[in-house]
PDB file of N, CA and C in Angstrom:
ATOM      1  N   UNK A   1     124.516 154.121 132.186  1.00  0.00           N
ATOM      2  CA  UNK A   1     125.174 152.969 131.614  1.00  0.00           C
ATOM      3  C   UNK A   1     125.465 151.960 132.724  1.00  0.00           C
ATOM      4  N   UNK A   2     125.469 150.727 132.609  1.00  0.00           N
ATOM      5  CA  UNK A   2     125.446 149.209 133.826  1.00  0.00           C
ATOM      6  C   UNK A   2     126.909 148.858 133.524  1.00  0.00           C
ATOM      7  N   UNK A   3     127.106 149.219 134.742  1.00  0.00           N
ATOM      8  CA  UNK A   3     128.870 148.356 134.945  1.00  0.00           C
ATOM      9  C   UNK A   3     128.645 147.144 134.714  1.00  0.00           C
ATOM     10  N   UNK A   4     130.090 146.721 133.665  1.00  0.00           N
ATOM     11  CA  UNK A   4     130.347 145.545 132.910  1.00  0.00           C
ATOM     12  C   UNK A   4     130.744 144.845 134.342  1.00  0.00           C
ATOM     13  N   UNK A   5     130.302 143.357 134.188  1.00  0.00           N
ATOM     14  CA  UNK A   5     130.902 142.144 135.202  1.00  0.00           C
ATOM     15  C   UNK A   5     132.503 142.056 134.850  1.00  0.00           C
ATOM     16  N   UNK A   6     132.687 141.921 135.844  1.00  0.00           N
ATOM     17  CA  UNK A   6     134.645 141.762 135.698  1.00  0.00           C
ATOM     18  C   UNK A   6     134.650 140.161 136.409  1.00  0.00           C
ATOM     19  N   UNK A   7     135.684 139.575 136.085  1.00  0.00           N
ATOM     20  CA  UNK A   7     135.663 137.870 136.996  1.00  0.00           C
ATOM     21  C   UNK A   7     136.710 138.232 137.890  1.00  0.00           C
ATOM     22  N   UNK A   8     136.521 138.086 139.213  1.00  0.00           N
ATOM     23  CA  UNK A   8     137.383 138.311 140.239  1.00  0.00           C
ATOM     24  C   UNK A   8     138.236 136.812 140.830  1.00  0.00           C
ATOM     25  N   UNK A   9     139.329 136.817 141.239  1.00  0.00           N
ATOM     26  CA  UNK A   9     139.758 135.331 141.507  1.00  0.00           C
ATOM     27  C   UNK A   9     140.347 136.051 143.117  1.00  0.00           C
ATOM     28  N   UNK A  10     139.792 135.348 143.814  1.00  0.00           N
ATOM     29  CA  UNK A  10     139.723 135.258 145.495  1.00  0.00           C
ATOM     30  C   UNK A  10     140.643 133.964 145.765  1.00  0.00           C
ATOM     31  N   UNK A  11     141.475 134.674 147.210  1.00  0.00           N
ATOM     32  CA  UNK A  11     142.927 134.244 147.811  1.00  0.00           C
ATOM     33  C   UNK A  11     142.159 133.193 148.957  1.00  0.00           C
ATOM     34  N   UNK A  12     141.017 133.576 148.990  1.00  0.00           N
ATOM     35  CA  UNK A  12     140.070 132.772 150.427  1.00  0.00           C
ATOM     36  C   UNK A  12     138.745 132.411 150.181  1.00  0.00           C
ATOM     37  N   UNK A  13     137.889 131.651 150.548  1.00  0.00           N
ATOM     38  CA  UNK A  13     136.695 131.293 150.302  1.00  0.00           C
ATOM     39  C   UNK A  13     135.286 132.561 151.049  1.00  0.00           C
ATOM     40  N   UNK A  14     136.323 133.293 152.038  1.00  0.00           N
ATOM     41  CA  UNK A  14     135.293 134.498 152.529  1.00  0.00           C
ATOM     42  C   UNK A  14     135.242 135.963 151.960  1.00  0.00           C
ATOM     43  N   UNK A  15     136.249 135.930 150.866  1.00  0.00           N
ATOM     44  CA  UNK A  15     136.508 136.948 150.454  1.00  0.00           C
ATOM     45  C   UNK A  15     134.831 137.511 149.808  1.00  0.00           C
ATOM     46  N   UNK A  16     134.396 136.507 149.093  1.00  0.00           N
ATOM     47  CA  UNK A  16     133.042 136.953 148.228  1.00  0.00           C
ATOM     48  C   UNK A  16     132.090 137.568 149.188  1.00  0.00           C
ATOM     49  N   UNK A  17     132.242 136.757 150.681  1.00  0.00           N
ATOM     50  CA  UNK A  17     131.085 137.836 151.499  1.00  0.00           C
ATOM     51  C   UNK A  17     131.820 138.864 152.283  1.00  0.00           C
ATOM     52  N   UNK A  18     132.624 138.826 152.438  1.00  0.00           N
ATOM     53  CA  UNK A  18     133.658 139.944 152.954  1.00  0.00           C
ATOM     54  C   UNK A  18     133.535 141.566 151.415  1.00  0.00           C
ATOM     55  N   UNK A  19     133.400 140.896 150.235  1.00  0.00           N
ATOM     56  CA  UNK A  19     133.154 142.179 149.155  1.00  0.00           C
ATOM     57  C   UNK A  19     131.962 142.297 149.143  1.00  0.00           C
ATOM     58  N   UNK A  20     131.044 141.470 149.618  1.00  0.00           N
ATOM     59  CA  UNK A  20     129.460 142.183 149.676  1.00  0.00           C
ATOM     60  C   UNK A  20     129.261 142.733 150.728  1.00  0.00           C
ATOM     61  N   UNK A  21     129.580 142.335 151.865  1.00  0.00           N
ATOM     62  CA  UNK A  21     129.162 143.361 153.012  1.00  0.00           C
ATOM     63  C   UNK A  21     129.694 144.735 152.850  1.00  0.00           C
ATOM     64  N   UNK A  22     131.464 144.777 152.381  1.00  0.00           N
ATOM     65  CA  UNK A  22     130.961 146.358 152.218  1.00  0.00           C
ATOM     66  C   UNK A  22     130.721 146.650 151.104  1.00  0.00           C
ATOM     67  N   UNK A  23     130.144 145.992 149.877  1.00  0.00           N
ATOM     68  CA  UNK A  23     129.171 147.008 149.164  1.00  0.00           C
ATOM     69  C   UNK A  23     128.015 147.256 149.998  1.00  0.00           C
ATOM     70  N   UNK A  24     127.873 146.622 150.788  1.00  0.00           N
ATOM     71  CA  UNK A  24     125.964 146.910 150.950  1.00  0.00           C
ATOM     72  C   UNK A  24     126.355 147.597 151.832  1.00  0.00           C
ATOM     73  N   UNK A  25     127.369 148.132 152.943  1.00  0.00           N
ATOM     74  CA  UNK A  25     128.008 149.063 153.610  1.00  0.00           C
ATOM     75  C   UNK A  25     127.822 150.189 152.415  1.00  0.00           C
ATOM     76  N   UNK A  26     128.266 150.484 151.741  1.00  0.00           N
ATOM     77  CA  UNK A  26     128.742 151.432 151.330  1.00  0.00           C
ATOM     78  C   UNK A  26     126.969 152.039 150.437  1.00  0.00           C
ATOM     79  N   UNK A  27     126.039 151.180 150.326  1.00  0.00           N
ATOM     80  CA  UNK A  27     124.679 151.665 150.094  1.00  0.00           C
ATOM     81  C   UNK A  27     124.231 152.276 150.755  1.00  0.00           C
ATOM     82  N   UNK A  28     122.642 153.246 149.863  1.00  0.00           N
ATOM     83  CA  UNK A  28     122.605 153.727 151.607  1.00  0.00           C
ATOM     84  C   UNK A  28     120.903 152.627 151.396  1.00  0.00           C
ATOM     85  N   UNK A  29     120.171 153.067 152.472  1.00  0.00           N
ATOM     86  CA  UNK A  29     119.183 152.195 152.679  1.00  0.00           C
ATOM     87  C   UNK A  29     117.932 152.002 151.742  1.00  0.00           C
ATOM     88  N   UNK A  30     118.069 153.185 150.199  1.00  0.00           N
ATOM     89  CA  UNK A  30     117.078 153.192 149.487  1.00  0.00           C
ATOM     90  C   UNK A  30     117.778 152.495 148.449  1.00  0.00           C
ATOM     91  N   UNK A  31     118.700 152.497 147.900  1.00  0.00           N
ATOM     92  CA  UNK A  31     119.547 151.726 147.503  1.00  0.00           C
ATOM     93  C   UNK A  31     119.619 150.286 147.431  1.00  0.00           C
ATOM     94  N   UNK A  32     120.052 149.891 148.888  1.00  0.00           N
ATOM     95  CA  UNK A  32     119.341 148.002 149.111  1.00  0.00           C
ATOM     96  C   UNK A  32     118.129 147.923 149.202  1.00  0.00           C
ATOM     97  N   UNK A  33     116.966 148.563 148.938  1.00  0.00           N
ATOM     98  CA  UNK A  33     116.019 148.253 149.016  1.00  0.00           C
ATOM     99  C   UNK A  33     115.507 147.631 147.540  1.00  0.00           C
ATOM    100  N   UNK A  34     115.795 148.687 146.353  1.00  0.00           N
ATOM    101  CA  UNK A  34     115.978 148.614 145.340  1.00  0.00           C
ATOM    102  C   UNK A  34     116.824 147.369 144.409  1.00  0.00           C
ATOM    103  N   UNK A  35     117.739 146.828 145.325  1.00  0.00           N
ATOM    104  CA  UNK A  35     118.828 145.724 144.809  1.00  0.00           C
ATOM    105  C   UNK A  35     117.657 144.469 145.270  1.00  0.00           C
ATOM    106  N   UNK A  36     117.310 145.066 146.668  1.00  0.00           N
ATOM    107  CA  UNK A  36     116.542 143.161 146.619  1.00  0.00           C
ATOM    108  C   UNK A  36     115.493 143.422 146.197  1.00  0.00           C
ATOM    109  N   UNK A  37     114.798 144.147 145.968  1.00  0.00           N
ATOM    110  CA  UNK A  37     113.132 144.231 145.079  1.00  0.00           C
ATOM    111  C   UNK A  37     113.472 143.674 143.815  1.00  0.00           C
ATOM    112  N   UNK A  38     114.665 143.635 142.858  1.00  0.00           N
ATOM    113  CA  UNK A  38     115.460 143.375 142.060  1.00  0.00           C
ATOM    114  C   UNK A  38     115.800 142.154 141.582  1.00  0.00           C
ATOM    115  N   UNK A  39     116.662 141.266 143.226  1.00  0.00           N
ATOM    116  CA  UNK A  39     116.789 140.059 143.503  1.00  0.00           C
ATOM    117  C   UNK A  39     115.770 139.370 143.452  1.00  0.00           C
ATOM    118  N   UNK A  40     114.840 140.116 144.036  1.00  0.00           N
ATOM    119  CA  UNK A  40     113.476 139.149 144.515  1.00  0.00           C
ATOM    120  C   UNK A  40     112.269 139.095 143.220  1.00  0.00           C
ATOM    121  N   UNK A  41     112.500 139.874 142.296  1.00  0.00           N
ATOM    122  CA  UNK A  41     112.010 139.914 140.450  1.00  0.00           C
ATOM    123  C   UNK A  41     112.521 138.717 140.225  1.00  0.00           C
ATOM    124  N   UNK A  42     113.792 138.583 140.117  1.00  0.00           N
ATOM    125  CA  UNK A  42     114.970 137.779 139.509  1.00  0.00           C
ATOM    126  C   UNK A  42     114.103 136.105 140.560  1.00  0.00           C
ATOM    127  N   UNK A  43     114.383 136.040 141.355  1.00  0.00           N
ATOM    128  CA  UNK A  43     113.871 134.770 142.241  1.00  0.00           C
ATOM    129  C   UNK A  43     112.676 134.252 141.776  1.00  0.00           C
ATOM    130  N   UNK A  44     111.585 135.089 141.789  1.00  0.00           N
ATOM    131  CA  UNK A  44     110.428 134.949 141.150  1.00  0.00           C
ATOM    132  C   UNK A  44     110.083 134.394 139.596  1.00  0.00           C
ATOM    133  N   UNK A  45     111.039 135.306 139.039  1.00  0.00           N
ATOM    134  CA  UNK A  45     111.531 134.352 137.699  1.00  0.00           C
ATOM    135  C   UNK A  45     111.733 133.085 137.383  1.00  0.00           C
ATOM    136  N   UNK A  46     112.760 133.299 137.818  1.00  0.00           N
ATOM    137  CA  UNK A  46     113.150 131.591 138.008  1.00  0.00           C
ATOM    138  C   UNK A  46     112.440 130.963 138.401  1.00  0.00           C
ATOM    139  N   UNK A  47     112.028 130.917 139.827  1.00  0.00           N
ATOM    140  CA  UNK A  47     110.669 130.100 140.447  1.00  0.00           C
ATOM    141  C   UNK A  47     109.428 129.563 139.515  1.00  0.00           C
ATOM    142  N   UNK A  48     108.970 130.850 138.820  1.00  0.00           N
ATOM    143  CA  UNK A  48     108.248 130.565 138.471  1.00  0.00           C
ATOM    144  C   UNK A  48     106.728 130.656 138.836  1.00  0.00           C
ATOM    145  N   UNK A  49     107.281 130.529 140.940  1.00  0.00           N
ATOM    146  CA  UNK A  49     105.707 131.299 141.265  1.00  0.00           C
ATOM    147  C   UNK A  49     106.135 131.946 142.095  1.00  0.00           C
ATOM    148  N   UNK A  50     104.924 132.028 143.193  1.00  0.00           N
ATOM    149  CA  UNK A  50     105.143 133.136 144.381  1.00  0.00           C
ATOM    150  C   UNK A  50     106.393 132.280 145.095  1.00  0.00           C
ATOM    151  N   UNK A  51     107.070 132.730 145.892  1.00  0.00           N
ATOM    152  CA  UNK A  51     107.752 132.084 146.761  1.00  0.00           C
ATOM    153  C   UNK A  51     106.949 131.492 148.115  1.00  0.00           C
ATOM    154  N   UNK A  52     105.893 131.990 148.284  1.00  0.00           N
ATOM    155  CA  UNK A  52     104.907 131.355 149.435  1.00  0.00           C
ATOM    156  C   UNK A  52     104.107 130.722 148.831  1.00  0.00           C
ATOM    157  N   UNK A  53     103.921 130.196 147.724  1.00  0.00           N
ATOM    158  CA  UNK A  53     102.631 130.053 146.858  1.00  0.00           C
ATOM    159  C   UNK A  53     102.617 128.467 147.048  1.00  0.00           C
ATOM    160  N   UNK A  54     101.635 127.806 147.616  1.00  0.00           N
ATOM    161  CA  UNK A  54     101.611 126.479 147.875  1.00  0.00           C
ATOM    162  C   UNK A  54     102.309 125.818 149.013  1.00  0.00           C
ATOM    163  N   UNK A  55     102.494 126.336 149.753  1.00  0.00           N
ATOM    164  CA  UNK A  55     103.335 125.565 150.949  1.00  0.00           C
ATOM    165  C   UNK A  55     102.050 124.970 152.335  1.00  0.00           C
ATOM    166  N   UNK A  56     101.389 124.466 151.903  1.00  0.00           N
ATOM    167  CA  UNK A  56     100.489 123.819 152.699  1.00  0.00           C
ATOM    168  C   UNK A  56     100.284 122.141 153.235  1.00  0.00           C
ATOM    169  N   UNK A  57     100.020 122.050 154.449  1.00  0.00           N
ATOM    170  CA  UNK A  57     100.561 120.380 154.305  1.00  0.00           C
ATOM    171  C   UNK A  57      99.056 119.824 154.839  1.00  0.00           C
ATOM    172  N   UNK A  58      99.022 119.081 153.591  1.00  0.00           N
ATOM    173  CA  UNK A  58      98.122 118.476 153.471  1.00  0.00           C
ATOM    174  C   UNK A  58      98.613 116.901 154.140  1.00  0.00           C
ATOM    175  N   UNK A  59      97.411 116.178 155.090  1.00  0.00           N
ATOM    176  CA  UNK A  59      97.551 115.046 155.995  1.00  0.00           C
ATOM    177  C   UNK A  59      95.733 114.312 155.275  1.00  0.00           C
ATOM    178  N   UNK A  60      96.460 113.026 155.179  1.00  0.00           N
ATOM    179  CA  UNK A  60      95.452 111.950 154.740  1.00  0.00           C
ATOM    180  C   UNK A  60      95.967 110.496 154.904  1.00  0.00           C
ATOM    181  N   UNK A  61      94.975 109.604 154.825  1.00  0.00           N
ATOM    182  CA  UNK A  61      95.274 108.714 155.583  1.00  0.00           C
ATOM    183  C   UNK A  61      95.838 107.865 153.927  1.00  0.00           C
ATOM    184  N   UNK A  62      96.738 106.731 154.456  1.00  0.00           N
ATOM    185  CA  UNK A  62      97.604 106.339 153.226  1.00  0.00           C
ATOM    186  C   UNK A  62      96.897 105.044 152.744  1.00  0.00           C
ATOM    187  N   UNK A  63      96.775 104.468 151.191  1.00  0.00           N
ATOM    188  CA  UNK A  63      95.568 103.880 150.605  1.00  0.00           C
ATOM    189  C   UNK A  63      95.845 102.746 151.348  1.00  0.00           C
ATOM    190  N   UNK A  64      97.231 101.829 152.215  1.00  0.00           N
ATOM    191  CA  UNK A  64      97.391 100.568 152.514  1.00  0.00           C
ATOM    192  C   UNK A  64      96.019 100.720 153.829  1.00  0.00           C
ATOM    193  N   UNK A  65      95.805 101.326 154.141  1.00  0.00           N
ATOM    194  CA  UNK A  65      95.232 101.311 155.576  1.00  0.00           C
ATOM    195  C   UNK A  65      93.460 101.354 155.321  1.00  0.00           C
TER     196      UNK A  65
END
């Protein structure tokens, strides 16, 4: 069963990475591997493509010239 989201209200603006480091402390290394293969589904999604997919720089001369 997937633990329900709870809304947390933070006293400081570092608190949110101060509670992820030690969750990912408290993972062990097959674990985060699994969370960002996960993340990185989720990214891809959204994106829409590869995350490297098209990053090429194309140089040509501009029509005024």
């Amino acid at each position: 069963m997937e633990k329900k989201k709870r809304i947390t209200v933070y006293k400081d603006l570092d608190d949110p990475h101060r509670e992820q480091v030690q969750l990912y402390a408290r993972m062990t290394p097959e674990e985060r591997w699994e969370e960002y293969i996960k993340m990185r589904r989720i990214y891809i999604e959204l994106g829409g493509l590869q995350p490297k997919a098209g990053q090429r720089i194309s140089i040509s001369r501009p029509s005024w010239m």
